[in-house]
Protein backbone atom coordinates (compact mmCIF):
# COMPACT_ATOMS: atom_id res chain seq x y z
CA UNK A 1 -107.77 -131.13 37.31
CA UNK A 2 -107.24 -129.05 34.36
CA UNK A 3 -107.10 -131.08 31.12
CA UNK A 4 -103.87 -130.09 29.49
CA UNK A 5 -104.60 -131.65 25.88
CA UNK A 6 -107.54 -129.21 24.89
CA UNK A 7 -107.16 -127.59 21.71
CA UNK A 8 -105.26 -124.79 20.38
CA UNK A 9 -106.42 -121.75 19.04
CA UNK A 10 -107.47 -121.74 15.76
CA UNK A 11 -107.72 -119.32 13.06
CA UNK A 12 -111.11 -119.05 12.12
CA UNK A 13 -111.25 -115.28 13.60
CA UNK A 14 -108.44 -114.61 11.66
CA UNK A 15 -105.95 -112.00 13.53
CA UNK A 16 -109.15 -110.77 15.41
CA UNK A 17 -108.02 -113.13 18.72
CA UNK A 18 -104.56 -112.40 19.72
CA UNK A 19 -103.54 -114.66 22.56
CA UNK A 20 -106.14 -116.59 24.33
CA UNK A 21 -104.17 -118.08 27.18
CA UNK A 22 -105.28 -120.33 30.66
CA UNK A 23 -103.38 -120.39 33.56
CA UNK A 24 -103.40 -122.23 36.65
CA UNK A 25 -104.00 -120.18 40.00
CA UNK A 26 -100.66 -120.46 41.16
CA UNK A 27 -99.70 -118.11 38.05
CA UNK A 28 -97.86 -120.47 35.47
CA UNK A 29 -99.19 -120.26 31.99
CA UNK A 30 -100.89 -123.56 31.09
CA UNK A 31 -101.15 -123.45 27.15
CA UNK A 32 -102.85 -121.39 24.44
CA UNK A 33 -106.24 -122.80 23.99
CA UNK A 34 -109.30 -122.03 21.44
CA UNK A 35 -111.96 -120.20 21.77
CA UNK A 36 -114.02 -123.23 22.06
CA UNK A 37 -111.99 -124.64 24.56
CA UNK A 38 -113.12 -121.39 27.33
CA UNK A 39 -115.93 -122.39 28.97
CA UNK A 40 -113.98 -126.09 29.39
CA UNK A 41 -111.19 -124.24 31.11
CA UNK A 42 -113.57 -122.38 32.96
CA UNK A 43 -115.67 -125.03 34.16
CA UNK A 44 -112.15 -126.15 35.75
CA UNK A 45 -111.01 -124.93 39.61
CA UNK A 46 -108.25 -122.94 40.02
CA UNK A 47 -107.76 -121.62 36.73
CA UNK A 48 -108.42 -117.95 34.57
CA UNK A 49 -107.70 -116.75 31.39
CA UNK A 50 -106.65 -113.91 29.89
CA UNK A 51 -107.58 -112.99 26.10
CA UNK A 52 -106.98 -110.46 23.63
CA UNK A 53 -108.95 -109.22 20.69
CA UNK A 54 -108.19 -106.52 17.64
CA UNK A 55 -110.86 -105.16 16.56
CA UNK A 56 -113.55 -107.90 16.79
CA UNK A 57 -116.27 -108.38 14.65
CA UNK A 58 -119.93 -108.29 16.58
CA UNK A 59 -120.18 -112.48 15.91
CA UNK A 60 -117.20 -113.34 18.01
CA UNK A 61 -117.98 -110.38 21.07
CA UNK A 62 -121.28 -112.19 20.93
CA UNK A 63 -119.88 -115.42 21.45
CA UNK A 64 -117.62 -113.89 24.04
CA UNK A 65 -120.79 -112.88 25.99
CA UNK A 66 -121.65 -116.22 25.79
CA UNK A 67 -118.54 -117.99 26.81
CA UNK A 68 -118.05 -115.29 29.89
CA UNK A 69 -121.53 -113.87 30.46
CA UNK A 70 -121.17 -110.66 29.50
CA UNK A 71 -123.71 -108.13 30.11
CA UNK A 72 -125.10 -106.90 26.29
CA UNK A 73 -124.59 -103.33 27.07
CA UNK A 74 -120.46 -103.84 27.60
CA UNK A 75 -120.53 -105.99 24.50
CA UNK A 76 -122.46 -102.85 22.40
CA UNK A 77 -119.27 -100.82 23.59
CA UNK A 78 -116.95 -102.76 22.96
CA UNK A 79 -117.75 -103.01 19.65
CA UNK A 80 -118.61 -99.69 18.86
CA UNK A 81 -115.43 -97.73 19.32
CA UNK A 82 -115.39 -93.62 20.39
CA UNK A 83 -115.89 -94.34 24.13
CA UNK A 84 -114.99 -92.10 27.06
CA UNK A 85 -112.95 -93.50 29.19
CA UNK A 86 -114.44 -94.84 32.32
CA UNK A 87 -114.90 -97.44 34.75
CA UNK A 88 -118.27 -99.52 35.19
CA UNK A 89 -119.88 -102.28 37.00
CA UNK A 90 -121.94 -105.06 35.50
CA UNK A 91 -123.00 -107.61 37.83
CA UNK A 92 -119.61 -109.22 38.87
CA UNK A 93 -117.80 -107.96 36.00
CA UNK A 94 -115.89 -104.78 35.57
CA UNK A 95 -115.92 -102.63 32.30
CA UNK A 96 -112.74 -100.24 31.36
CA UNK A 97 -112.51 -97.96 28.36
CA UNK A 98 -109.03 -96.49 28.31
CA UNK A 99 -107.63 -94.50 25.43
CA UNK A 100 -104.58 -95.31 23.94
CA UNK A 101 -101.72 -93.21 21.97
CA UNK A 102 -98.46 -93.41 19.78
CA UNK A 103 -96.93 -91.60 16.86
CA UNK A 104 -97.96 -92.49 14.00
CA UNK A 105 -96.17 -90.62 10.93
CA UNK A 106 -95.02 -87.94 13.37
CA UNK A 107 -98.15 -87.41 14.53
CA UNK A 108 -99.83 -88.46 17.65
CA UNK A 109 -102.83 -90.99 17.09
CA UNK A 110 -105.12 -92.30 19.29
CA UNK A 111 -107.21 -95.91 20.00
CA UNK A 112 -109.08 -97.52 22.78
CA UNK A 113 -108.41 -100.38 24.69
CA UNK A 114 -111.70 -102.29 26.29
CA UNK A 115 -111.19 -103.99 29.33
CA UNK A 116 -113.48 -106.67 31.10
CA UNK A 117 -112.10 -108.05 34.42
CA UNK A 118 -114.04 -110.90 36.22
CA UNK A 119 -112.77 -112.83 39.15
CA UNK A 120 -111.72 -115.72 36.67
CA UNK A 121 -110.31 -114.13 33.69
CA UNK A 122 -109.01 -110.68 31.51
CA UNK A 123 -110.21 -109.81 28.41
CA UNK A 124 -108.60 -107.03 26.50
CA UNK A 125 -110.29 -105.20 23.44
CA UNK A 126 -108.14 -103.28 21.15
CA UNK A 127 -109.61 -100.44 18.28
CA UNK A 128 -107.62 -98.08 16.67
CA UNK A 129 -103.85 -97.15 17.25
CA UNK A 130 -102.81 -99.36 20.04
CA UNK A 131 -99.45 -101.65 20.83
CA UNK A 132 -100.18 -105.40 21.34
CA UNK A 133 -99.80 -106.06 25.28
CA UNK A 134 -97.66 -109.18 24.71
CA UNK A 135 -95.19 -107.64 26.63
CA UNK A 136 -97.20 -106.84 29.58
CA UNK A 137 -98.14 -110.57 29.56
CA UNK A 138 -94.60 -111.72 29.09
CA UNK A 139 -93.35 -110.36 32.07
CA UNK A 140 -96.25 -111.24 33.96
CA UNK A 141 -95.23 -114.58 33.24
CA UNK A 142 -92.13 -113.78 34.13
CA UNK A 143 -93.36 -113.41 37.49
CA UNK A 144 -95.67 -116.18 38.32
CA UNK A 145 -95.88 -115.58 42.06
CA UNK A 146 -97.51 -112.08 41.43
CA UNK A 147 -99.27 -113.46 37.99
CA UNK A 148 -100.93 -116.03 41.37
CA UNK A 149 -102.80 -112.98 42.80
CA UNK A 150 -105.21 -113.31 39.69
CA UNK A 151 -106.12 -111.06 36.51
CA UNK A 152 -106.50 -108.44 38.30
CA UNK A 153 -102.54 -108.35 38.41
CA UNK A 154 -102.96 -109.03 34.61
CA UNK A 155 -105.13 -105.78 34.89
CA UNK A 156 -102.46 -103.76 36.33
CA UNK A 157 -99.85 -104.80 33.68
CA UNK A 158 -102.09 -103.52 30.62
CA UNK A 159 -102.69 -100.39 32.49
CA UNK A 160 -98.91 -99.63 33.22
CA UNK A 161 -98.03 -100.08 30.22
CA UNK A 162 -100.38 -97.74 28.43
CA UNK A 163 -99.03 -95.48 31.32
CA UNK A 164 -95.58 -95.85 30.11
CA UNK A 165 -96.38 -95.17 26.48
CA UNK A 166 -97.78 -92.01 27.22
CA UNK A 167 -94.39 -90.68 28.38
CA UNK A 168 -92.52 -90.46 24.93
CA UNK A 169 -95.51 -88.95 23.89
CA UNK A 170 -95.28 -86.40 26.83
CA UNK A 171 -91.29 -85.77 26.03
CA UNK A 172 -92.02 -85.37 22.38
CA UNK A 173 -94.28 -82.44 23.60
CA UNK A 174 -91.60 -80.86 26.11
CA UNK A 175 -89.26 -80.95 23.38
CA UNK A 176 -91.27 -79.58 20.49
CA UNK A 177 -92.60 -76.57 23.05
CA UNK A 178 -88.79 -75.77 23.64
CA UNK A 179 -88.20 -75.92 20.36
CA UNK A 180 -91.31 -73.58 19.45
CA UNK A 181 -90.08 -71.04 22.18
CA UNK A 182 -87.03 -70.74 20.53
CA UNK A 183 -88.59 -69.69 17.56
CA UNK A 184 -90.56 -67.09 18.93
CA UNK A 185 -87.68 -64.91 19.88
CA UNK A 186 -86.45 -64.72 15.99
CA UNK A 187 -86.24 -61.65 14.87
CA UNK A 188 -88.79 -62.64 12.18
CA UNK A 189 -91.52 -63.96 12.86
CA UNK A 190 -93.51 -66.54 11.05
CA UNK A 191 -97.07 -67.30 10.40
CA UNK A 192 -95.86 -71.05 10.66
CA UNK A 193 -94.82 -70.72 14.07
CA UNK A 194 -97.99 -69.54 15.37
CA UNK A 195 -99.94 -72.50 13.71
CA UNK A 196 -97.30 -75.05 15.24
CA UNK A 197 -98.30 -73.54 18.48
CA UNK A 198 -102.08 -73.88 17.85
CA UNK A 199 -101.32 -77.41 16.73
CA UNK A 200 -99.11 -78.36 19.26
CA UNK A 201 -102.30 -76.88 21.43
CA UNK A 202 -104.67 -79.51 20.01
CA UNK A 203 -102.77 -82.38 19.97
CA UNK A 204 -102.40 -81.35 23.97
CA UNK A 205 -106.05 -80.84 24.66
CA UNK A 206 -106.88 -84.15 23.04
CA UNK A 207 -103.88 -85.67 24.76
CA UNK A 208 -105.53 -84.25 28.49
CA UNK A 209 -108.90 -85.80 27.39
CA UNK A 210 -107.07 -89.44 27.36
CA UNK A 211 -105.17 -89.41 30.19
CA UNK A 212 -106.90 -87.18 33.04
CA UNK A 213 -109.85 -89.51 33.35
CA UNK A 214 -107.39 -92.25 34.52
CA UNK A 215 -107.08 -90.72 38.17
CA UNK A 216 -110.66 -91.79 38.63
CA UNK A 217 -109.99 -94.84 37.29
CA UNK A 218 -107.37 -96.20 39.25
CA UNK A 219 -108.78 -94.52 42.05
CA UNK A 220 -111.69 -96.99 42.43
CA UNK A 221 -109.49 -99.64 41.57
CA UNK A 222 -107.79 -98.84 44.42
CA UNK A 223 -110.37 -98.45 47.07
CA UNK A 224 -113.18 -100.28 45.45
CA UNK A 225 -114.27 -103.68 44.18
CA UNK A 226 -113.00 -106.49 46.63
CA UNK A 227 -114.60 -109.14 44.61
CA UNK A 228 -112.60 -108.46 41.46
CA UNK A 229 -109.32 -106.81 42.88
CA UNK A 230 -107.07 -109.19 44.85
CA UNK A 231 -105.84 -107.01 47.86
CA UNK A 232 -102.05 -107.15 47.23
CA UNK A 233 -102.38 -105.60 44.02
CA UNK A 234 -103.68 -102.56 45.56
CA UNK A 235 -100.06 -101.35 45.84
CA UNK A 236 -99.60 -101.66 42.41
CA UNK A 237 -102.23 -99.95 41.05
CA UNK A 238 -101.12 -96.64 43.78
CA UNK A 239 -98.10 -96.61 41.96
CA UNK A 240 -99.67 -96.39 38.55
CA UNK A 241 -102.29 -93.98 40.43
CA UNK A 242 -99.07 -91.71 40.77
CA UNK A 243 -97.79 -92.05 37.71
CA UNK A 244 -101.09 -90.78 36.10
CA UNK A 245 -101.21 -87.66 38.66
CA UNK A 246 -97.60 -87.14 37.77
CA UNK A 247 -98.66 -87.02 33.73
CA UNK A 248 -101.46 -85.14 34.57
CA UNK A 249 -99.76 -82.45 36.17
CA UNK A 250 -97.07 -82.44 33.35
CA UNK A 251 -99.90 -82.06 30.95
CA UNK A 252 -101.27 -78.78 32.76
CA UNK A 253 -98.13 -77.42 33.35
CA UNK A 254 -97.37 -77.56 29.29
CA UNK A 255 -100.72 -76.40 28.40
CA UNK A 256 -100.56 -73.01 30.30
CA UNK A 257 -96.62 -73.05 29.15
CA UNK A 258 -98.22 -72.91 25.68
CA UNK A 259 -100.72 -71.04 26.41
CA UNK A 260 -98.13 -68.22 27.41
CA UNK A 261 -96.15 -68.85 23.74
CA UNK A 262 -98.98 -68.42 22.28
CA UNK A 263 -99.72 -64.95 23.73
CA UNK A 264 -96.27 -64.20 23.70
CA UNK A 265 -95.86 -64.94 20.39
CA UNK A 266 -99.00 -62.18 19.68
CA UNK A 267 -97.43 -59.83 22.00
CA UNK A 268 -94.21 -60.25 20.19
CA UNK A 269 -95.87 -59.65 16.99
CA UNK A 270 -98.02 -56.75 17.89
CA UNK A 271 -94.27 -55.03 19.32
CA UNK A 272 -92.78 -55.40 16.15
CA UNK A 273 -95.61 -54.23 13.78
CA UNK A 274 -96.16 -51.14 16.48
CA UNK A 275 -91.93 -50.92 16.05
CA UNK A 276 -92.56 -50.46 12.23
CA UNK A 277 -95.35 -48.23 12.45
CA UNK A 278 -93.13 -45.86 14.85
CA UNK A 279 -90.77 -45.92 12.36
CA UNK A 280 -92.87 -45.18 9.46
CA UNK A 281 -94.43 -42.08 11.34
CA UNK A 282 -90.96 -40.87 12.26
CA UNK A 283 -90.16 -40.80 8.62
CA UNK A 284 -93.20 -38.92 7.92
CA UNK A 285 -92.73 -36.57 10.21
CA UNK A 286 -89.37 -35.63 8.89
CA UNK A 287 -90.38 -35.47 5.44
CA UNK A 288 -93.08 -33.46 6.50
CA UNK A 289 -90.04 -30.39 7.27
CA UNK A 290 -89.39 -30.17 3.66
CA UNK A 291 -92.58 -30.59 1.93
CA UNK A 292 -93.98 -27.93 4.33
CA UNK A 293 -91.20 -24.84 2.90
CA UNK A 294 -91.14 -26.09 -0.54
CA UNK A 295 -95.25 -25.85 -0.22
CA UNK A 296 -94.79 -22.55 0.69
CA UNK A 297 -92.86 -21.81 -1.37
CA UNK A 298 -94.60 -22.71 -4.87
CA UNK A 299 -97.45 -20.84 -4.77
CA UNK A 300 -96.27 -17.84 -6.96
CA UNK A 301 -96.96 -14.30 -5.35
CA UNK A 302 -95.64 -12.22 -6.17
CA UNK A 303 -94.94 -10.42 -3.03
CA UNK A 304 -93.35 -13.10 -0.97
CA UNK A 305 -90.88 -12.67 1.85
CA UNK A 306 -87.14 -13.45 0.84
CA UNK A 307 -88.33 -13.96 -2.66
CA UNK A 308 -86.10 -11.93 -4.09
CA UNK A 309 -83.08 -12.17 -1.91
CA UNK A 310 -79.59 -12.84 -3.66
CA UNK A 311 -78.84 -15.57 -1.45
CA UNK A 312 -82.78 -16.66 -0.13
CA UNK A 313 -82.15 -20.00 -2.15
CA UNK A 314 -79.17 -21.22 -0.39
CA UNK A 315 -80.76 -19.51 3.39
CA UNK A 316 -83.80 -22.05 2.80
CA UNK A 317 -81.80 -24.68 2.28
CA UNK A 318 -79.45 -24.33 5.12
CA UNK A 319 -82.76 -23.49 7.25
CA UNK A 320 -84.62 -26.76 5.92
CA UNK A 321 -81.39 -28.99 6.38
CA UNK A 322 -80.52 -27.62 10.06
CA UNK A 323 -84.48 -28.42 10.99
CA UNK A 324 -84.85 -31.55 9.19
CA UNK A 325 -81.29 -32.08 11.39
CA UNK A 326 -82.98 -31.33 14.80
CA UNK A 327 -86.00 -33.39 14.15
CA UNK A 328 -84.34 -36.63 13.17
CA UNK A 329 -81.98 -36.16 15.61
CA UNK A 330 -85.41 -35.52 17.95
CA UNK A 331 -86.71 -38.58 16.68
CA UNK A 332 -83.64 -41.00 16.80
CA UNK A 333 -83.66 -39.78 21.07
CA UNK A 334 -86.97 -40.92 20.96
CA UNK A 335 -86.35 -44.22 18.99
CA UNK A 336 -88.90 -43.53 16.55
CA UNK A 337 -86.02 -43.97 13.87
């Protein structure tokens, strides 16, 4: 039987190790225990653990491919950060990179989370801009009979809930498109608005390269790897399987929503530069009435029609004002003016 006196974590890793946690089969939490103390616990029957890291420094991964036996290649990755997410198989162990996000000074960042799931125990990897998964294992051991189908479950509780913090993240970008659009019919129109729009853009296309390679993911965890994922928690990982194709749909639909402000916003702009242009011409072309008879009219001959009429002065005028008259009136029918 388990010895329930080993030692507790210690703090030679500093705030590297997290939670390092053993549990008993039937799913109650047993104690927090030291890194040391893992391949005691392990050497045990019916028990698992489940440990987080931060950002680990290459001496304790090594030591965790020691204490779990690790393959070297999942160890490089996990320590070198800027992964794609993905799924992979190393002997009897499974490897998960899955990108993380959350604001961070109004602006979305994003880290990775390294996962490696063997039949006796979880070990989570955080780099970057990541929340700690103490809640996911709170309410996991909130729910022992479920925590009993092994870390696999434990699996399924880190992945939900970098699910769920996806969806502020999601609603932040619904509301900041609406927002945007509202903008865009102004009568002015702003330089600023079209960069939010490219920005908002980015942060989107980045946001799509986190979360649509989770469908694959959870695919295979659904369908694949007996060994490693206890049957029961099959259901579970369907509904975060939906979730993700529900987020990934969201995700499209926004992008092509922007990608329609965006053009509008062009189209919009293009209008109302042609508008002024129309307007400018129509002013020229009224102007042009005038300066046409007063060209004619200064160049000095001497033998010029109605040059020396009594009342050829006032006749031009009235002639020039009933024509400049018919044109603008021409022109305001035609909404040049």
């Amino acid at each position: 039987m388990f010895n329930e006196n080993v030692a507790l974590s210690s703090d030679d890793n500093g705030n590297m190790v997290v939670n390092c946690v053993a549990y008993l089969n039937s799913g109650r939490r047993l104690k927090t225990i030291s890194i040391e103390a893992i391949s005691e616990v392990l050497s045990e029957p019916n028990t698992f653990i489940w440990l987080g890291l931060h950002e680990p420094d290459e001496t304790l991964l090594w030591q965790m491919q020691q204490e779990f036996g690790l393959h070297e290649l999942a160890i490089e990755d996990a320590q070198h950060a800027h992964q794609r997410p993905k799924i992979e198989v190393y002997d009897d162990v499974l490897f998960i990179v899955l990108h993380t996000a959350q604001f961070v000074g109004g602006k979305v960042v994003f880290g990775e989370t390294h996962i490696f799931l063997g039949k006796r125990f979880l070990i989570t990897v955080r780099h970057g801009a990541s929340l700690s998964y103490a809640g996911a294992r709170g309410r996991c051991e909130q729910t022992p009979e479920l925590l009993a189908l092994g870390p696999s479950f434990g699996l399924y509780a880190v992945i939900d809930a970098i699910v769920d913090n996806y969806f502020p993240i999601v609603e932040s970008f619904q509301e900041s498109l609406r927002s945007l659009e509202n903008e865009i019919f102004r009568d002015d129109f702003g330089r600023e608005t079209a960069k939010s729009l490219y920005r908002l853009k980015r942060e989107l296309v980045n946001f799509r390269l986190a979360v649509a390679p989770l469908q694959d993911i959870l695919n295979q965890l659904v369908r694949f790897h007996p060994g490693l994922v206890h049957e029961d928690v099959r259901v579970y990982y369907r509904d975060v399987f939906d979730h993700a194709v529900r987020m990934s749909e969201t995700i499209n639909t926004l992008g092509e929503m922007l990608t329609a402000a965006l053009q509008l916003n062009l189209s919009l702009v293009s209008l109302g530069q042609n508008d002024v242009v129309k307007r400018l011409a129509g002013w020229a072309g009224l102007v042009t009435v005038p300066t046409l008879i007063a060209s004619i009219y200064g160049m000095n001959f001497d033998n010029m029609p109605e040059l020396h009429w009594r009342y050829g002065y006032f006749i031009l005028l009235g002639v020039t004002a009933v024509i400049c008259g018919l044109v603008y009136w021409r022109l305001k029918k035609a909404k040049y003016l």
